[in-house]
N, C-alpha and C. Protein backbone atom coordinates (compact mmCIF):
# COMPACT_ATOMS: atom_id res chain seq x y z
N UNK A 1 25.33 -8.82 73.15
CA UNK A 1 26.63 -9.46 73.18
C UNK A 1 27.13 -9.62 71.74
N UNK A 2 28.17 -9.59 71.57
CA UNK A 2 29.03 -9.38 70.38
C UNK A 2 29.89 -10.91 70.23
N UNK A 3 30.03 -11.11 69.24
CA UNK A 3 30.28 -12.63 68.81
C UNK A 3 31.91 -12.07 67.82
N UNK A 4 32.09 -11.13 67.36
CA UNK A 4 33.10 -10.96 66.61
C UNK A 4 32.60 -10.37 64.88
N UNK A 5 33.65 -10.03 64.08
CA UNK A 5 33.09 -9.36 63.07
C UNK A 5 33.51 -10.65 62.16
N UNK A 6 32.44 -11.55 61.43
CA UNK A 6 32.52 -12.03 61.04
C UNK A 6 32.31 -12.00 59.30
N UNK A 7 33.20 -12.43 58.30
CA UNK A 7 33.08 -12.27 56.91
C UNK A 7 31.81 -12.75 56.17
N UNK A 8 31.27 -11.73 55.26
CA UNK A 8 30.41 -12.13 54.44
C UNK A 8 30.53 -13.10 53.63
N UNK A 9 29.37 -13.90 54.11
CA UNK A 9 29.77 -15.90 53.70
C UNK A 9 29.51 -16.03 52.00
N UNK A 10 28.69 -14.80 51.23
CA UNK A 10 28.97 -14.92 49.95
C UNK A 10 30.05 -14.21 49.45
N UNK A 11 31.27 -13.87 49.84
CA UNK A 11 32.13 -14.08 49.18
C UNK A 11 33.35 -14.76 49.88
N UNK A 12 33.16 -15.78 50.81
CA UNK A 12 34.20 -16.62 51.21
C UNK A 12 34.27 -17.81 49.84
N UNK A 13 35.73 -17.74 49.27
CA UNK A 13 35.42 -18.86 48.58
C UNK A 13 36.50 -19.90 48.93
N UNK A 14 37.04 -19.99 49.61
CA UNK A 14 38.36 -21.14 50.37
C UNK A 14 37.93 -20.64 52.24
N UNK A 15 37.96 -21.92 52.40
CA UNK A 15 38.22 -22.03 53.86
C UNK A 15 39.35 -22.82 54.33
N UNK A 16 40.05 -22.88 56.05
CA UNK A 16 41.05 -23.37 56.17
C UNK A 16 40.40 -23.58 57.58
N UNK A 17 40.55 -25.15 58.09
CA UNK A 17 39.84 -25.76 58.95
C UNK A 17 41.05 -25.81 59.88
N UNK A 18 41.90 -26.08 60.48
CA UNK A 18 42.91 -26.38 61.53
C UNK A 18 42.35 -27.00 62.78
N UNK A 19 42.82 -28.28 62.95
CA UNK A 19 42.83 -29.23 64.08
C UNK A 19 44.28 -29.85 63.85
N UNK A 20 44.95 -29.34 64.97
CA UNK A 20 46.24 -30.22 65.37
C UNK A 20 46.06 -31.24 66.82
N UNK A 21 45.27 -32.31 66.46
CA UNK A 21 45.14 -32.90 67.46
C UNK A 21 45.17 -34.09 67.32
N UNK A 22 44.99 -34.98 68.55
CA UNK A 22 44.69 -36.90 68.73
C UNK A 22 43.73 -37.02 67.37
N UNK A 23 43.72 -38.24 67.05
CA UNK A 23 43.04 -39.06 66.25
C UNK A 23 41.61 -38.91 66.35
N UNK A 24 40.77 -39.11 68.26
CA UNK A 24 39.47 -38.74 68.32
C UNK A 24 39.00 -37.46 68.11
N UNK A 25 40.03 -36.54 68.11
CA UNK A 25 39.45 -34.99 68.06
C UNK A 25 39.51 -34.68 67.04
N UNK A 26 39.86 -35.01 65.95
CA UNK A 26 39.75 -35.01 64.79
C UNK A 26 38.96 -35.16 64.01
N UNK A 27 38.30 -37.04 64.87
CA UNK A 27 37.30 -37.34 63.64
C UNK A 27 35.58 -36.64 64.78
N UNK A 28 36.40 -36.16 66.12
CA UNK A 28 34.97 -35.49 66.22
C UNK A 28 35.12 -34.12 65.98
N UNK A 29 35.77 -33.64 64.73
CA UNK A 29 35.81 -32.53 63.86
C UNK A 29 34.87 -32.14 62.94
N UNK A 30 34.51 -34.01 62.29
CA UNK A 30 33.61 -33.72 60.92
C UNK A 30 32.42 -33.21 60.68
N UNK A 31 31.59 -33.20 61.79
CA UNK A 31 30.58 -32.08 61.87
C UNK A 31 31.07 -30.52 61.19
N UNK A 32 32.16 -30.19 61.64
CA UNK A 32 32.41 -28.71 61.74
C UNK A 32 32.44 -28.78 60.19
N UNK A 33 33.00 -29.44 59.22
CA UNK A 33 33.35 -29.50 57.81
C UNK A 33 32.15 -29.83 56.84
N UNK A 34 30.86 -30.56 57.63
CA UNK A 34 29.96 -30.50 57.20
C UNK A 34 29.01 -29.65 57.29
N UNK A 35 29.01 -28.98 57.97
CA UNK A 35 28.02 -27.31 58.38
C UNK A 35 28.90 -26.03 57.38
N UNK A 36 29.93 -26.25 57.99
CA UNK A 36 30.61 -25.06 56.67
C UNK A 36 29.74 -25.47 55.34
N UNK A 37 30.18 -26.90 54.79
CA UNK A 37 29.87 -26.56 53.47
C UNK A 37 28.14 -27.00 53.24
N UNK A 38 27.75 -26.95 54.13
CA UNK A 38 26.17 -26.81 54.46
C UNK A 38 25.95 -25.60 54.02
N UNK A 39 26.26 -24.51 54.57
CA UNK A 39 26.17 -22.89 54.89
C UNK A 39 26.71 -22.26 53.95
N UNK A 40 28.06 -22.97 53.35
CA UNK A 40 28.47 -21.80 52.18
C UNK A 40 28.87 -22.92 51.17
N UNK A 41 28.01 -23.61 50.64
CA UNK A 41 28.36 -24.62 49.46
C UNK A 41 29.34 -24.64 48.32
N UNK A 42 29.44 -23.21 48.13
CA UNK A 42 30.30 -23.26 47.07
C UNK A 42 31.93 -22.78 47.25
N UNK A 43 32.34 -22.87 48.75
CA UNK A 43 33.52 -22.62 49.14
C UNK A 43 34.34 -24.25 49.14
N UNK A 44 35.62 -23.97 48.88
CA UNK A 44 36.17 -24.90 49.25
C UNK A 44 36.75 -25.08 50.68
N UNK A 45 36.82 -25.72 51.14
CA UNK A 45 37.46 -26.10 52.17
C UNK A 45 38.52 -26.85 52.78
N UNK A 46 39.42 -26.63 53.35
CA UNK A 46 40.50 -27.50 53.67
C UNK A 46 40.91 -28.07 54.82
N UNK A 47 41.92 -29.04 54.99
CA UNK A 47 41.76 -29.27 56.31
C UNK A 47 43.18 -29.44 56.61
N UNK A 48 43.64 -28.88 57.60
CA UNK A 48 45.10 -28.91 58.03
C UNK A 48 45.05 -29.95 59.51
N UNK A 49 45.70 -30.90 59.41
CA UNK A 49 45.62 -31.82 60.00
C UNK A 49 46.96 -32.83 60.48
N UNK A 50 47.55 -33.44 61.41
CA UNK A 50 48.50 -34.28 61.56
C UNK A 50 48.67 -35.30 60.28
N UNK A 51 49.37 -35.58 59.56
CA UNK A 51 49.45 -36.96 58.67
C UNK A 51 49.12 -37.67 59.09
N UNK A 52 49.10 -38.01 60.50
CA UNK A 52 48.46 -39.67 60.77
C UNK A 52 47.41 -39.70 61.65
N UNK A 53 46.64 -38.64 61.63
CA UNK A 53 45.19 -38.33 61.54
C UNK A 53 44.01 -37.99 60.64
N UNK A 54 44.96 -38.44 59.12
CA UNK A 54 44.64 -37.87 57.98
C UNK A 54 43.58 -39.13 57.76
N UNK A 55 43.39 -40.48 58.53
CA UNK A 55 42.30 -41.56 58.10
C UNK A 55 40.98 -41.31 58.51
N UNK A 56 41.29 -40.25 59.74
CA UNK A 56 40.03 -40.34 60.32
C UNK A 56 39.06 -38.84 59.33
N UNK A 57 39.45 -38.60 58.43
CA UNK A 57 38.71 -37.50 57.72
C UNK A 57 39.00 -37.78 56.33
N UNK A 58 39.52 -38.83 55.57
CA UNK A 58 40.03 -38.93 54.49
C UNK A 58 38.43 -39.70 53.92
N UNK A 59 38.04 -39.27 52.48
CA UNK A 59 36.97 -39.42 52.02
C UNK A 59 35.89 -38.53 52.51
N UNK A 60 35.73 -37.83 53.25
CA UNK A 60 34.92 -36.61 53.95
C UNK A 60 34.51 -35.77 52.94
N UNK A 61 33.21 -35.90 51.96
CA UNK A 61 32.59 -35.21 51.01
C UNK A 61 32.93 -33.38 50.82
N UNK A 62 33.21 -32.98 52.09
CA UNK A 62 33.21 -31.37 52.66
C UNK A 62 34.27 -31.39 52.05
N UNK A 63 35.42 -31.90 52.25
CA UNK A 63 36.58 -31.50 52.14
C UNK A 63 37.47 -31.45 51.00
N UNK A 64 37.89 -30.41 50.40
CA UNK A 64 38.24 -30.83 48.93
C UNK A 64 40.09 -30.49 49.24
N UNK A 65 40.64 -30.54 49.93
CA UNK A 65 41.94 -30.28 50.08
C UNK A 65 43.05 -30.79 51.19
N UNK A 66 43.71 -31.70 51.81
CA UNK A 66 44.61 -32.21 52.75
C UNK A 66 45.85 -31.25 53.04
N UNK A 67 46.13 -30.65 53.90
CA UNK A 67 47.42 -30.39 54.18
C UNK A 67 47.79 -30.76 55.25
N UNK A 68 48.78 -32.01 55.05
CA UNK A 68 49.59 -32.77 56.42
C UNK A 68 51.09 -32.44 57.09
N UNK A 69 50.57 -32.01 58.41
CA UNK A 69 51.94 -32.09 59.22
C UNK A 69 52.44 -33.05 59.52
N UNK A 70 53.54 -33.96 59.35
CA UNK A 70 53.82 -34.94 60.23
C UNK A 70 54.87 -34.56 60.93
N UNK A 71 54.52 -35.41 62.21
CA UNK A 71 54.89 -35.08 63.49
C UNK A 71 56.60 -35.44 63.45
N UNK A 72 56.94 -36.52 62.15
CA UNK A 72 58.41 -36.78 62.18
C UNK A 72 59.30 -35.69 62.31
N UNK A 73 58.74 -34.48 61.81
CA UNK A 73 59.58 -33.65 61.02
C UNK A 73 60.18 -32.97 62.22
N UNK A 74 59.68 -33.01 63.82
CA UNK A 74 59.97 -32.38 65.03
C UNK A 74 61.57 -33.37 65.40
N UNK A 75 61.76 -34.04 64.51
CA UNK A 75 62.92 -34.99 64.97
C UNK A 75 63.86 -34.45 64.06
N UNK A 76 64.08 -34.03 62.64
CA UNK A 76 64.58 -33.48 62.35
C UNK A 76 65.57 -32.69 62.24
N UNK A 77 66.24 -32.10 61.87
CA UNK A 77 67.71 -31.32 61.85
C UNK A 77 66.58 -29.90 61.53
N UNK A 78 67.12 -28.80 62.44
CA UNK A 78 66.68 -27.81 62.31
C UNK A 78 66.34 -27.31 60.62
N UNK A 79 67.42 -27.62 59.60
CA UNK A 79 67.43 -27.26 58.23
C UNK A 79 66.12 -28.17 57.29
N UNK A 80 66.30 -28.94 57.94
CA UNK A 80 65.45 -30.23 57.08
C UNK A 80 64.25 -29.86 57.71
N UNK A 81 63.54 -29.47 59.19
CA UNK A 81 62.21 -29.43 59.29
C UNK A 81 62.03 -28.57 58.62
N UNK A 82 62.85 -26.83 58.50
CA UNK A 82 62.27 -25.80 58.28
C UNK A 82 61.93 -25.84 56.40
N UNK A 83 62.90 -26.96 55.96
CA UNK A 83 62.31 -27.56 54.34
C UNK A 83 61.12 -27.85 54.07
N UNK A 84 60.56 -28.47 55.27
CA UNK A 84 59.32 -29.02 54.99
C UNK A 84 58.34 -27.96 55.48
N UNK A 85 58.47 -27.42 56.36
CA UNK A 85 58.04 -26.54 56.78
C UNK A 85 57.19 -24.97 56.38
N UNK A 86 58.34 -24.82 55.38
CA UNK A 86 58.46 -23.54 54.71
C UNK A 86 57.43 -23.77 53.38
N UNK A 87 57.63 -25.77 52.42
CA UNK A 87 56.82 -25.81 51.73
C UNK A 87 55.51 -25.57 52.01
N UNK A 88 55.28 -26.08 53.02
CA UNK A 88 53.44 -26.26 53.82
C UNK A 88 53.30 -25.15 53.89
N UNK A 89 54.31 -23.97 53.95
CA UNK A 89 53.78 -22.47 54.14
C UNK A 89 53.62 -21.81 52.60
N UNK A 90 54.20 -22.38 51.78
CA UNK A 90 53.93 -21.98 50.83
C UNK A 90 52.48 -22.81 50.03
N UNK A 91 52.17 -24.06 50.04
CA UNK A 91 51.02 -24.07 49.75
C UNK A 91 50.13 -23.35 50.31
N UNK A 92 49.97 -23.32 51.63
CA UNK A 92 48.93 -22.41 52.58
C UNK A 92 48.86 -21.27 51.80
N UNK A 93 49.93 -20.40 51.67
CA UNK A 93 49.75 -18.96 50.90
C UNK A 93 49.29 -19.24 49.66
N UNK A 94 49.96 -20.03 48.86
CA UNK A 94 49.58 -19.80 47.42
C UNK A 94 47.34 -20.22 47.35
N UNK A 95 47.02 -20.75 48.49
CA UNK A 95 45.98 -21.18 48.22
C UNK A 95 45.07 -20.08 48.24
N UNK A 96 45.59 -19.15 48.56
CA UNK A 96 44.46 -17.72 48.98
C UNK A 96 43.18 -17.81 49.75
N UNK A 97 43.22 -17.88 51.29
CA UNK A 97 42.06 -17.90 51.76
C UNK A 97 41.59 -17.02 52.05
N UNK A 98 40.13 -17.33 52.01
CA UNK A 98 39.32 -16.24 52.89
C UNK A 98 39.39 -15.84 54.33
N UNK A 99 38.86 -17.68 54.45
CA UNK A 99 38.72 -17.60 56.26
C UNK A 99 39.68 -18.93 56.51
N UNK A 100 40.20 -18.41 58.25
CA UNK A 100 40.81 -19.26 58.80
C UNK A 100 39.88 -19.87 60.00
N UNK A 101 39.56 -21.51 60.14
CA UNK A 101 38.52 -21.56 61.43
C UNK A 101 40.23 -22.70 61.88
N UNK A 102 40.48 -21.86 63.32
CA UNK A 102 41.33 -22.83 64.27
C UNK A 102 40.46 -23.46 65.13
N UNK A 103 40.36 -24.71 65.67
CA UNK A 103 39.91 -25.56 66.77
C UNK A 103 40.72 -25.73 67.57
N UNK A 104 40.34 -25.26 68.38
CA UNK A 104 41.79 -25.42 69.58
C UNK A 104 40.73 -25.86 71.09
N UNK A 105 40.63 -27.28 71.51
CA UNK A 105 40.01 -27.40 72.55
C UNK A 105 38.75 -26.87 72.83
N UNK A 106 37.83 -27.69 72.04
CA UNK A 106 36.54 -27.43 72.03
C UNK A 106 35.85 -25.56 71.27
N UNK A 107 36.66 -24.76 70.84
CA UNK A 107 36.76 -23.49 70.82
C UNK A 107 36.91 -23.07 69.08
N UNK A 108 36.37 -22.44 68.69
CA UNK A 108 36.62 -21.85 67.46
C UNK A 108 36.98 -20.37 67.15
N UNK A 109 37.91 -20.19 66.31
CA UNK A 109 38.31 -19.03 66.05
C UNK A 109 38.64 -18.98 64.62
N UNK A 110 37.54 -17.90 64.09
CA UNK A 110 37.63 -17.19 62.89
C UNK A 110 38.76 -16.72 62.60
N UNK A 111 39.43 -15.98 61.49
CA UNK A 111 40.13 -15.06 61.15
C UNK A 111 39.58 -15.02 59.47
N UNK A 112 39.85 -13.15 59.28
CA UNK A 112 39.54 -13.13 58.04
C UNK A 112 40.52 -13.06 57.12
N UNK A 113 40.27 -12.85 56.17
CA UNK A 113 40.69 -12.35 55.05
C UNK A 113 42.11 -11.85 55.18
N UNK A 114 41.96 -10.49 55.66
CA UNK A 114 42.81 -9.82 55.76
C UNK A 114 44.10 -9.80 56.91
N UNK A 115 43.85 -10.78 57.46
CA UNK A 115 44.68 -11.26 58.50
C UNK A 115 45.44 -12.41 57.77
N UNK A 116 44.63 -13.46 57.12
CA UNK A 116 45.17 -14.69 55.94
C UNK A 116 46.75 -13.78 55.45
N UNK A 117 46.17 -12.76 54.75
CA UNK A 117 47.00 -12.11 53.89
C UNK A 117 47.91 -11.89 54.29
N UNK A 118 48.02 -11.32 55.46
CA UNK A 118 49.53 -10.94 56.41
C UNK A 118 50.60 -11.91 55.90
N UNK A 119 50.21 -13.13 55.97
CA UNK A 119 51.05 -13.87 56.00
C UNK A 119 51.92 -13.60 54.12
């Protein structure tokens, strides 16, 4: 059985964690942020997260980077979310990752490198 083609962990050096979820799924995230940098110590790691789920992982040794959505911005004037919007897309890019790990309902999904880049 085949698991997927996964990147050689000595040269991942940024990771990008994604949980857009409740408050509890979040902070039962921190395992996942502590095994990464268990496994590849010298990557950084980040965590893309709701703003006001940002307590339940804030001080988290793994994590050397915050990028917050807040949920206000869905109230917004189409012009004004896509302001905020567009910045968060530009930190994301300028950060150059390796790997992308999404959590989406108990589930993980890789992406490499070269998929990051697309963007």
């Amino acid at each position: 059985m085949s698991y997927g083609n996964y990147p050689d962990l000595k040269q991942v050096k940024r990771i990008l964690v994604v949980k857009m979820r409740h408050h509890g799924d979040v902070l039962l995230s921190s395992p996942v942020f502590s095994n990464l940098k268990k496994t590849i110590p010298t990557a950084e790691i980040d965590a893309f997260i709701y703003k006001d789920t940002f307590p339940m992982l804030k001080g988290h040794p793994a994590i050397s980077n915050f990028l917050l959505y807040d949920r206000t911005w869905k109230q917004l004037s189409w012009g004004r979310k896509m302001i905020h919007e567009v910045g968060l897309f530009r930190l994301l890019f300028h950060r150059h990752l390796s790997v992308l790990v999404l959590i989406l309902k108990g589930k993980v999904f890789w992406g490499k490198e070269r998929v990051i880049r697309m963007w």
